[in-house]
PDB file of N, CA and C in Angstrom:
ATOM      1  N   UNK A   1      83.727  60.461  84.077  1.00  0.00           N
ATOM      2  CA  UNK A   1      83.712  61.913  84.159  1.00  0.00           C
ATOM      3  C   UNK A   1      85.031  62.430  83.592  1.00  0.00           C
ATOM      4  N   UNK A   2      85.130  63.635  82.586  1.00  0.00           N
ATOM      5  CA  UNK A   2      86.538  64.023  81.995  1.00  0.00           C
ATOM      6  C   UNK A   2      86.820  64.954  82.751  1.00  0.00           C
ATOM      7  N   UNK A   3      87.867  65.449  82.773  1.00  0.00           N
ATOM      8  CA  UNK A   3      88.666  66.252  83.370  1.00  0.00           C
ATOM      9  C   UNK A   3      88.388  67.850  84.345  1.00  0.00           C
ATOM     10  N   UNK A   4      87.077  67.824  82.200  1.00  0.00           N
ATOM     11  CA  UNK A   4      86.498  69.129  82.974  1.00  0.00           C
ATOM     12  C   UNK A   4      85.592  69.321  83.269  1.00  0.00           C
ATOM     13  N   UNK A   5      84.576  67.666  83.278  1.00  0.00           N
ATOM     14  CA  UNK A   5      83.129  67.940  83.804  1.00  0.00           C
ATOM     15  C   UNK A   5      82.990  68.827  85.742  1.00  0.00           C
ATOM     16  N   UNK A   6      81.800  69.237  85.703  1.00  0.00           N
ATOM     17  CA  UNK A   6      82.026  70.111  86.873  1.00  0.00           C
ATOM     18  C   UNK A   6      81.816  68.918  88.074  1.00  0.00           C
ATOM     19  N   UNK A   7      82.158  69.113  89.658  1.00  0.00           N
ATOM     20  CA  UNK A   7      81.722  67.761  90.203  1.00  0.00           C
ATOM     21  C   UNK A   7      79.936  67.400  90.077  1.00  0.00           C
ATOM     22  N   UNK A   8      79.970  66.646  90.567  1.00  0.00           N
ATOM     23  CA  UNK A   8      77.922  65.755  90.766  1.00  0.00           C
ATOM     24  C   UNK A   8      77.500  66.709  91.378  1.00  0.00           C
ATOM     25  N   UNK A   9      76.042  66.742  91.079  1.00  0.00           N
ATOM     26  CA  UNK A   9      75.060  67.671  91.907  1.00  0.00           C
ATOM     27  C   UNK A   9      75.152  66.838  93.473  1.00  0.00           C
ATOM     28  N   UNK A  10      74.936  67.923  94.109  1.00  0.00           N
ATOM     29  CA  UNK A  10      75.284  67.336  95.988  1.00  0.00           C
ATOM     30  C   UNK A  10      73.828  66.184  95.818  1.00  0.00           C
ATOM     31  N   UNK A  11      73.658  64.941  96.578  1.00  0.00           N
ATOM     32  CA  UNK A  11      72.572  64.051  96.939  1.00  0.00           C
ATOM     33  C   UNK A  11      72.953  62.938  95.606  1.00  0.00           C
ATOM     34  N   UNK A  12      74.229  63.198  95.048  1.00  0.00           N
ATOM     35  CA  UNK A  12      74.090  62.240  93.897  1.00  0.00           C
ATOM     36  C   UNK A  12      74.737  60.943  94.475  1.00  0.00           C
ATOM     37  N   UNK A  13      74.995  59.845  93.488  1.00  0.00           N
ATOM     38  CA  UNK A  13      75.563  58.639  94.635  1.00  0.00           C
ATOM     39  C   UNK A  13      76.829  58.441  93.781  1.00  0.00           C
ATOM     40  N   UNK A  14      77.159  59.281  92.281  1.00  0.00           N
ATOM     41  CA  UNK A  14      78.449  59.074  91.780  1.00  0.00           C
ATOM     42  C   UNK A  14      79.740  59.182  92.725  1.00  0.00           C
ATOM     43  N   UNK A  15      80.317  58.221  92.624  1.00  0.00           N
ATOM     44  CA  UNK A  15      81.882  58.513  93.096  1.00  0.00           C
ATOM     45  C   UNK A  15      82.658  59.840  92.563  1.00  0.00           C
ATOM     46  N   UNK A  16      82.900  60.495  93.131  1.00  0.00           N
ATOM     47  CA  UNK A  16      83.905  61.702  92.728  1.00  0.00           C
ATOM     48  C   UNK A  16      85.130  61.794  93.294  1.00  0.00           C
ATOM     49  N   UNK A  17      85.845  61.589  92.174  1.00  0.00           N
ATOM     50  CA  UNK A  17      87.413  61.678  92.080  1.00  0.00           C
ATOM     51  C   UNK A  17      87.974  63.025  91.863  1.00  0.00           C
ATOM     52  N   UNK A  18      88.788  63.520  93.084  1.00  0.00           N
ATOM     53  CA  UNK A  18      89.423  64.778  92.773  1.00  0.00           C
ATOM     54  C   UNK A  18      90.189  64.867  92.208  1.00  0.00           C
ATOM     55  N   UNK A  19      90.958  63.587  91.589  1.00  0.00           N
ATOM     56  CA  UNK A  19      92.273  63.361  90.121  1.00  0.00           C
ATOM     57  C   UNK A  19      91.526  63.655  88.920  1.00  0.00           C
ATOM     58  N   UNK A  20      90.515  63.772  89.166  1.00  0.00           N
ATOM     59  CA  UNK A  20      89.414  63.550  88.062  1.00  0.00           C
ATOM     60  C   UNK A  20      88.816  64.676  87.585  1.00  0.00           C
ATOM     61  N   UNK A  21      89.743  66.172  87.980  1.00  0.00           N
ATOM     62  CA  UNK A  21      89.120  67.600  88.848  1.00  0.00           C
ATOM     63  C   UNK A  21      90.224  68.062  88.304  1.00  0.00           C
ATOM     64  N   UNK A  22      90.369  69.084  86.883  1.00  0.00           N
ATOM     65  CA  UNK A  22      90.608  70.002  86.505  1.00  0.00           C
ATOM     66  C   UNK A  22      91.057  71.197  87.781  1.00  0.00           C
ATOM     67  N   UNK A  23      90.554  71.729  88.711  1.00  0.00           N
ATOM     68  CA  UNK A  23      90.776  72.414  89.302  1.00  0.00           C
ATOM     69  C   UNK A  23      91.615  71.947  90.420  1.00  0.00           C
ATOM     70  N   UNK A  24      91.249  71.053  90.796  1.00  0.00           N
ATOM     71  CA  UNK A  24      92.273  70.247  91.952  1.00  0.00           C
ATOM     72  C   UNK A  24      93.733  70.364  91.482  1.00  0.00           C
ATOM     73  N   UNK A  25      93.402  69.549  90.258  1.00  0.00           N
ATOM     74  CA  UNK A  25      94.678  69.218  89.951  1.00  0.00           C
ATOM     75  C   UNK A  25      95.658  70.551  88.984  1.00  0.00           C
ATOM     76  N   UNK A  26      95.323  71.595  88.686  1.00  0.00           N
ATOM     77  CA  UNK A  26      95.681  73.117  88.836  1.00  0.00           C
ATOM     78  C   UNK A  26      96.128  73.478  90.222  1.00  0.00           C
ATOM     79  N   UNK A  27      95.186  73.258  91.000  1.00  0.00           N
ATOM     80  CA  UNK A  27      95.543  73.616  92.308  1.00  0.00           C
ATOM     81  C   UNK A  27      97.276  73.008  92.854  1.00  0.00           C
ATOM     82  N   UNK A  28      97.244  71.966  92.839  1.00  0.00           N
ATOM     83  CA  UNK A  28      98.258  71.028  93.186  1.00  0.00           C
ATOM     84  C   UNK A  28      99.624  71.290  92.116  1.00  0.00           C
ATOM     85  N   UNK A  29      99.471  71.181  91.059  1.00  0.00           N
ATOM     86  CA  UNK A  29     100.150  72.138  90.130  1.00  0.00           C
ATOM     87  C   UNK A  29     100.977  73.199  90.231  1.00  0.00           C
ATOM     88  N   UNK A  30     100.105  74.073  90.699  1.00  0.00           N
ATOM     89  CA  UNK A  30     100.687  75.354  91.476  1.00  0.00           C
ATOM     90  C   UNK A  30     101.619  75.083  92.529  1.00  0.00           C
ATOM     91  N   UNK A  31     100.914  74.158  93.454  1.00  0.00           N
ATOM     92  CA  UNK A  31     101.632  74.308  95.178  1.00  0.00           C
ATOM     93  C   UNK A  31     103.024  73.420  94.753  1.00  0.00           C
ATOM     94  N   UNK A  32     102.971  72.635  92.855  1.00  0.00           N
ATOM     95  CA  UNK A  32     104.283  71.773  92.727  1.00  0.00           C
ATOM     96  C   UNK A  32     105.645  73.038  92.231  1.00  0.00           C
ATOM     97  N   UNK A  33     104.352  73.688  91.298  1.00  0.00           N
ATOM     98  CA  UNK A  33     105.701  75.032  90.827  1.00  0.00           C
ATOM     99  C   UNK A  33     106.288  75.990  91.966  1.00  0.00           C
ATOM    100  N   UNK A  34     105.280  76.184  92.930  1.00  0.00           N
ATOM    101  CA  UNK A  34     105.733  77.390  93.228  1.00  0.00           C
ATOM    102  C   UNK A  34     106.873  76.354  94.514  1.00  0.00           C
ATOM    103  N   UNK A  35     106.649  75.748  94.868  1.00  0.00           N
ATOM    104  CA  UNK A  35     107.745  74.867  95.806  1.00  0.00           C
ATOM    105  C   UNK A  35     109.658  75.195  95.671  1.00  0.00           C
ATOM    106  N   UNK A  36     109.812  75.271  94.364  1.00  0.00           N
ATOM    107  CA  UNK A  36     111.106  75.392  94.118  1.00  0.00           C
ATOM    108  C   UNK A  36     111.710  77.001  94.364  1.00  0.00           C
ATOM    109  N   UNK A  37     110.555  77.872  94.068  1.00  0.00           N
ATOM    110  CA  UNK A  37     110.345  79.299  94.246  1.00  0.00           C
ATOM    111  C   UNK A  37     110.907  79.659  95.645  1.00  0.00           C
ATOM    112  N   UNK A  38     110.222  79.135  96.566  1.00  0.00           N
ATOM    113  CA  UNK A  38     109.897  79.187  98.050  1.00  0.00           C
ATOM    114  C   UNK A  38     111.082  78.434  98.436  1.00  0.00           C
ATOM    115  N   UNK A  39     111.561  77.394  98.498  1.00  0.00           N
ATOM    116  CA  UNK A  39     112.962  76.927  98.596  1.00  0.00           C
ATOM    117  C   UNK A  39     114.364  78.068  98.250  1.00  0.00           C
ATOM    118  N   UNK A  40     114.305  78.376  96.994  1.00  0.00           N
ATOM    119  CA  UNK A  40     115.307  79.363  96.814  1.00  0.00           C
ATOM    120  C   UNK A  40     115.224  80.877  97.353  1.00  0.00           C
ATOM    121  N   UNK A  41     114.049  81.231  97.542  1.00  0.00           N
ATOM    122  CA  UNK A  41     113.531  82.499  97.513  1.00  0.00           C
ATOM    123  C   UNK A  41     113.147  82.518  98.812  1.00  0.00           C
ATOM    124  N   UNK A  42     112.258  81.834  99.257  1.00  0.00           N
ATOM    125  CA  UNK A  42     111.858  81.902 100.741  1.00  0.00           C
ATOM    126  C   UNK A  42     112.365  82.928 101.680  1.00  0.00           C
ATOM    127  N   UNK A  43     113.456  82.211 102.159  1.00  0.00           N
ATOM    128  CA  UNK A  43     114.400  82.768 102.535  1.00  0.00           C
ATOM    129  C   UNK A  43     114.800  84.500 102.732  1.00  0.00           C
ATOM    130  N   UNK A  44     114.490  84.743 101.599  1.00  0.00           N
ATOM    131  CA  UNK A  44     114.591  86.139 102.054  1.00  0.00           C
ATOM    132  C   UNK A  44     113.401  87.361 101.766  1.00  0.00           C
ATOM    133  N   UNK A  45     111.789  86.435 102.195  1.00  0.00           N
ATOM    134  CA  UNK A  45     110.820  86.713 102.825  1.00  0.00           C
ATOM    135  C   UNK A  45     110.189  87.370 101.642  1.00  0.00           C
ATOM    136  N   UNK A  46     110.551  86.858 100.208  1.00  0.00           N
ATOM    137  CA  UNK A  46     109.353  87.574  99.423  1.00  0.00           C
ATOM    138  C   UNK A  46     108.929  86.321  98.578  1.00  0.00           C
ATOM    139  N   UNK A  47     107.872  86.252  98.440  1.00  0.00           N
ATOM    140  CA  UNK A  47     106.534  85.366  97.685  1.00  0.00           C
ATOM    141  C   UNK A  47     106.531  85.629  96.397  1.00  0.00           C
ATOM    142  N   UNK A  48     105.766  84.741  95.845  1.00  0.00           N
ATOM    143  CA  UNK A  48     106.215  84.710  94.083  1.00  0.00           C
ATOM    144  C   UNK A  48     105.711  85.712  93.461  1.00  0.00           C
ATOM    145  N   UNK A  49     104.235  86.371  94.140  1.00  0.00           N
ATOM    146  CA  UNK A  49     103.648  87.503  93.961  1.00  0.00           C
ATOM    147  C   UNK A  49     104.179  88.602  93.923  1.00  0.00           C
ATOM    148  N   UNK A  50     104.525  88.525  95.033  1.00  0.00           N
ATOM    149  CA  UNK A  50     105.785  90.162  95.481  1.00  0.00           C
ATOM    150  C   UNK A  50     106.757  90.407  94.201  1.00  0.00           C
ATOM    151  N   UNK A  51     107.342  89.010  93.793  1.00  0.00           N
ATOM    152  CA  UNK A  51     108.553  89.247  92.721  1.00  0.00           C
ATOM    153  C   UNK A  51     107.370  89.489  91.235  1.00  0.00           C
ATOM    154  N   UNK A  52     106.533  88.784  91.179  1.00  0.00           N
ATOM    155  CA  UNK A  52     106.333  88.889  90.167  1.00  0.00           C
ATOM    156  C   UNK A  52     105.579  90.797  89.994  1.00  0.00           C
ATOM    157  N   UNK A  53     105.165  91.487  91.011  1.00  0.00           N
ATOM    158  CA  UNK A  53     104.819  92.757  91.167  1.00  0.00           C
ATOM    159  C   UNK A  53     106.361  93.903  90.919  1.00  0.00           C
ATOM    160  N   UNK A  54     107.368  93.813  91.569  1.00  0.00           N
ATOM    161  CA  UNK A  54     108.479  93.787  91.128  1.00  0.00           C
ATOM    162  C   UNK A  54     109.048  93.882  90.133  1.00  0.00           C
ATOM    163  N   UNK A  55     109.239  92.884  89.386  1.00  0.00           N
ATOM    164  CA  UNK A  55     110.023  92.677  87.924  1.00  0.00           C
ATOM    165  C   UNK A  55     108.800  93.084  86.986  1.00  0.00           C
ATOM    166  N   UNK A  56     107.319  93.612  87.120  1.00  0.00           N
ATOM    167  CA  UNK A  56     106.354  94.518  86.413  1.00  0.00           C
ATOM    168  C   UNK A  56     106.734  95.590  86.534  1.00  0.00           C
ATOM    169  N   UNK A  57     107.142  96.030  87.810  1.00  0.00           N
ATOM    170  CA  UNK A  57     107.441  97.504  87.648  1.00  0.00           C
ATOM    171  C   UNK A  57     108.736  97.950  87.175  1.00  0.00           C
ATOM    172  N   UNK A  58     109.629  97.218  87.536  1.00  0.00           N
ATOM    173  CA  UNK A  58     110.738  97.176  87.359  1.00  0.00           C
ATOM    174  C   UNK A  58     110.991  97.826  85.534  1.00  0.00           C
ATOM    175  N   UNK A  59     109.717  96.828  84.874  1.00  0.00           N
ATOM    176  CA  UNK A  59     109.760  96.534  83.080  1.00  0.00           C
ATOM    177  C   UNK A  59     108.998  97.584  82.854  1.00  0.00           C
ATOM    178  N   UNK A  60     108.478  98.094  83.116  1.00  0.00           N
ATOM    179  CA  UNK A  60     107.511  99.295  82.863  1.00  0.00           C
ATOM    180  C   UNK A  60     107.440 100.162  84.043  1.00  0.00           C
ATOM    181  N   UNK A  61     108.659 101.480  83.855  1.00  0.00           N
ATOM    182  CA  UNK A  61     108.621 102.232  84.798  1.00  0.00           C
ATOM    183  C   UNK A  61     107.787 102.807  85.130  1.00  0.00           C
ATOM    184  N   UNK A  62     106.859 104.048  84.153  1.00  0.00           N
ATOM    185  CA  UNK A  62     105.919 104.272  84.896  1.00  0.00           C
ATOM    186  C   UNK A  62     104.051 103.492  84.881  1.00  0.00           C
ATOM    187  N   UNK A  63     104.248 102.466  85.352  1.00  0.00           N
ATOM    188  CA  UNK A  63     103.112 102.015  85.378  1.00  0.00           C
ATOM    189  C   UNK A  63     102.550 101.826  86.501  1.00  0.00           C
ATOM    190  N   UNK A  64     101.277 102.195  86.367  1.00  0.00           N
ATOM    191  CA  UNK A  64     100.387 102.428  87.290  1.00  0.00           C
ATOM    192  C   UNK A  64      99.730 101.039  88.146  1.00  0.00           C
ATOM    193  N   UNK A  65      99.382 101.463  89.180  1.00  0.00           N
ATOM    194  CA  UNK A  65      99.027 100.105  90.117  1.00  0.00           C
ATOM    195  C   UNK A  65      98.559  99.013  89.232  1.00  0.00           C
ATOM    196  N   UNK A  66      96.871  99.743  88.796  1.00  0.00           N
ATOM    197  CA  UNK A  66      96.227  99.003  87.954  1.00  0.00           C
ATOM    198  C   UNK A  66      96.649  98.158  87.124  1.00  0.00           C
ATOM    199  N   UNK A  67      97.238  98.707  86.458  1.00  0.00           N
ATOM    200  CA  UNK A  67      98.080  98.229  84.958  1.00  0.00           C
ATOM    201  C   UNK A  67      99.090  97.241  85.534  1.00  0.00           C
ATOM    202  N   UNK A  68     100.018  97.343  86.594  1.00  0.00           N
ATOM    203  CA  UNK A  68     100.744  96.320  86.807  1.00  0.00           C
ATOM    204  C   UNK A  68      99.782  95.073  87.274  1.00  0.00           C
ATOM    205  N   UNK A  69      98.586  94.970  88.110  1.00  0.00           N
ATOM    206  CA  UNK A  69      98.122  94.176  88.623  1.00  0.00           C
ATOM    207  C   UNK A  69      97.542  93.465  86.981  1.00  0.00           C
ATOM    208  N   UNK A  70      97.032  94.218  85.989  1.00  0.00           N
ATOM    209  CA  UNK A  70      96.584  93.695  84.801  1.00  0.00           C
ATOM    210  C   UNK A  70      97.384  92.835  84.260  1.00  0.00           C
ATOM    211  N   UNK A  71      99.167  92.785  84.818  1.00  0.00           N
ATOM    212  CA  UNK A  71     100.204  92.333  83.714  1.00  0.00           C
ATOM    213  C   UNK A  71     100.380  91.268  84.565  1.00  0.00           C
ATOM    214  N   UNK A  72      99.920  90.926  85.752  1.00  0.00           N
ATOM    215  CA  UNK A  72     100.290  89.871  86.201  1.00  0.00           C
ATOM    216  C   UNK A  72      99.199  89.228  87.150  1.00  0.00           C
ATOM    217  N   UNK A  73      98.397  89.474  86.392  1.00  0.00           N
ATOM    218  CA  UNK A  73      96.638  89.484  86.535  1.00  0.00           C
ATOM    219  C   UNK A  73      96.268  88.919  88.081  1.00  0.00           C
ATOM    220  N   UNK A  74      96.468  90.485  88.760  1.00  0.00           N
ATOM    221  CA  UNK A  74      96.345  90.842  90.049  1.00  0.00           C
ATOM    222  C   UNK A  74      94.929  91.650  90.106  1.00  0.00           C
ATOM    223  N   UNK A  75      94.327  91.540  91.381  1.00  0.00           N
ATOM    224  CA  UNK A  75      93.246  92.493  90.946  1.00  0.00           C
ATOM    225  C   UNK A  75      93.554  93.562  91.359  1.00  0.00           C
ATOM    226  N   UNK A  76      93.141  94.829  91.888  1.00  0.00           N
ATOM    227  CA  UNK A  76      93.645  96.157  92.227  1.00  0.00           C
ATOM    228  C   UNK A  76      93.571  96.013  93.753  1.00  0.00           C
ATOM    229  N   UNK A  77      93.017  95.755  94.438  1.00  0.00           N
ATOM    230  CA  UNK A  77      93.283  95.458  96.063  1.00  0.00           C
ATOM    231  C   UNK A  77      93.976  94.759  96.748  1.00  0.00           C
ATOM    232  N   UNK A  78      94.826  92.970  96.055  1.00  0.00           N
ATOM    233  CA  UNK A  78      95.396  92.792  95.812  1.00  0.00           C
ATOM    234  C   UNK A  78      96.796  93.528  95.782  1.00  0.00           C
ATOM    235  N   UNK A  79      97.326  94.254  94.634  1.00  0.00           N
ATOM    236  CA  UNK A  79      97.731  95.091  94.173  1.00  0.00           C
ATOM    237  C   UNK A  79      98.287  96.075  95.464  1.00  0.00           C
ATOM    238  N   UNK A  80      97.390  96.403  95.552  1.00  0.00           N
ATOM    239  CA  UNK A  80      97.572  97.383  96.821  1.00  0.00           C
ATOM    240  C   UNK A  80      97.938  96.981  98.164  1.00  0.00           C
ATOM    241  N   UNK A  81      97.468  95.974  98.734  1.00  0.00           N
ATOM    242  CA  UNK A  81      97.916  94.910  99.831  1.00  0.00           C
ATOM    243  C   UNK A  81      99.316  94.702  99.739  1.00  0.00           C
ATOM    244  N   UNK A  82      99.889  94.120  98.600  1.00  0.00           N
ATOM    245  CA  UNK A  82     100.995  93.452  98.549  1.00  0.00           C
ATOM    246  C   UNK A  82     102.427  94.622  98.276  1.00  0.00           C
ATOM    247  N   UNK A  83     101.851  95.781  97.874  1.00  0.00           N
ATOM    248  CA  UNK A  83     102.698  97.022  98.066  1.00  0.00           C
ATOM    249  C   UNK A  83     102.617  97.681  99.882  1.00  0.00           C
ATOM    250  N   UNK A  84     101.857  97.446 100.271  1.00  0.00           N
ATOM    251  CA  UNK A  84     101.190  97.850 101.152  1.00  0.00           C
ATOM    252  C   UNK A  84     102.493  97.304 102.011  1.00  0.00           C
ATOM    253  N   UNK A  85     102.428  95.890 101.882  1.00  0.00           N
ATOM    254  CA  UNK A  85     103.054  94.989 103.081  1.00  0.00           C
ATOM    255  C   UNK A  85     104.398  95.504 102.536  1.00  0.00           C
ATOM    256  N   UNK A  86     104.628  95.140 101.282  1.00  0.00           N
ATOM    257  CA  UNK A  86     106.433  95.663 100.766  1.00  0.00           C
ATOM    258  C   UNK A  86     107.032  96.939 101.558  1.00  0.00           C
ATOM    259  N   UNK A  87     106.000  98.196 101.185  1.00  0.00           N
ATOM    260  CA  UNK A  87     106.455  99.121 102.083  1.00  0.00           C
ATOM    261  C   UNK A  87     107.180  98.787 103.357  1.00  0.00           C
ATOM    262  N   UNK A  88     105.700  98.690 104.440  1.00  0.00           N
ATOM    263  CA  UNK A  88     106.208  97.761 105.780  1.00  0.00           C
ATOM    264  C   UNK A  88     107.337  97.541 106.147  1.00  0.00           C
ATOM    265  N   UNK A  89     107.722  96.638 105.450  1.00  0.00           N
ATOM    266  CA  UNK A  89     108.928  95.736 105.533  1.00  0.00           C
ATOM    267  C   UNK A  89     110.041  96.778 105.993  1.00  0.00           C
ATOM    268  N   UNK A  90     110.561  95.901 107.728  1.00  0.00           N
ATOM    269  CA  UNK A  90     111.922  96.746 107.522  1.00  0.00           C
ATOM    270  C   UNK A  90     113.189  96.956 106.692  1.00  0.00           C
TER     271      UNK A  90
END
């Protein structure tokens, strides 16, 4: 099976390898990048999301929710949640 076949239909008797899983191994990927993020950053309680919502607006002053969630391909509720909580914040 290559990388990006999808897994076996359920009742099949193939072995399935999740190294073997395009998405897994994206998945795992992620939780390796964002690790160093969360180490330095952690700390002072904002997520890679938050910054990356941030340094969008930051680059394009007046841009609109939408449009920032487009630049850092957020969806719009999303978007709104994660301003939502920023506010919040004492």
């Amino acid at each position: 099976m290559s990388k990006c076949d999808p897994a076996p239909a359920s009742g099949t008797t193939e072995a399935y390898d999740l190294l073997d899983t395009l998405s897994h191994l994206l998945r795992r990927s992620h939780f390796r990048a964002a690790k160093p993020f969360n180490q330095s950053l952690g700390h002072h309680g904002i997520t890679s999301r938050q910054l990356a919502l941030l340094v969008a607006i930051s680059q394009n002053s007046d841009v609109s929710q939408r449009r920032a969630g487009e630049l850092i391909a957020l969806d719009m509720n999303t978007v709104s949640d994660l301003l939502r909580r920023m506010e919040e914040r004492p």
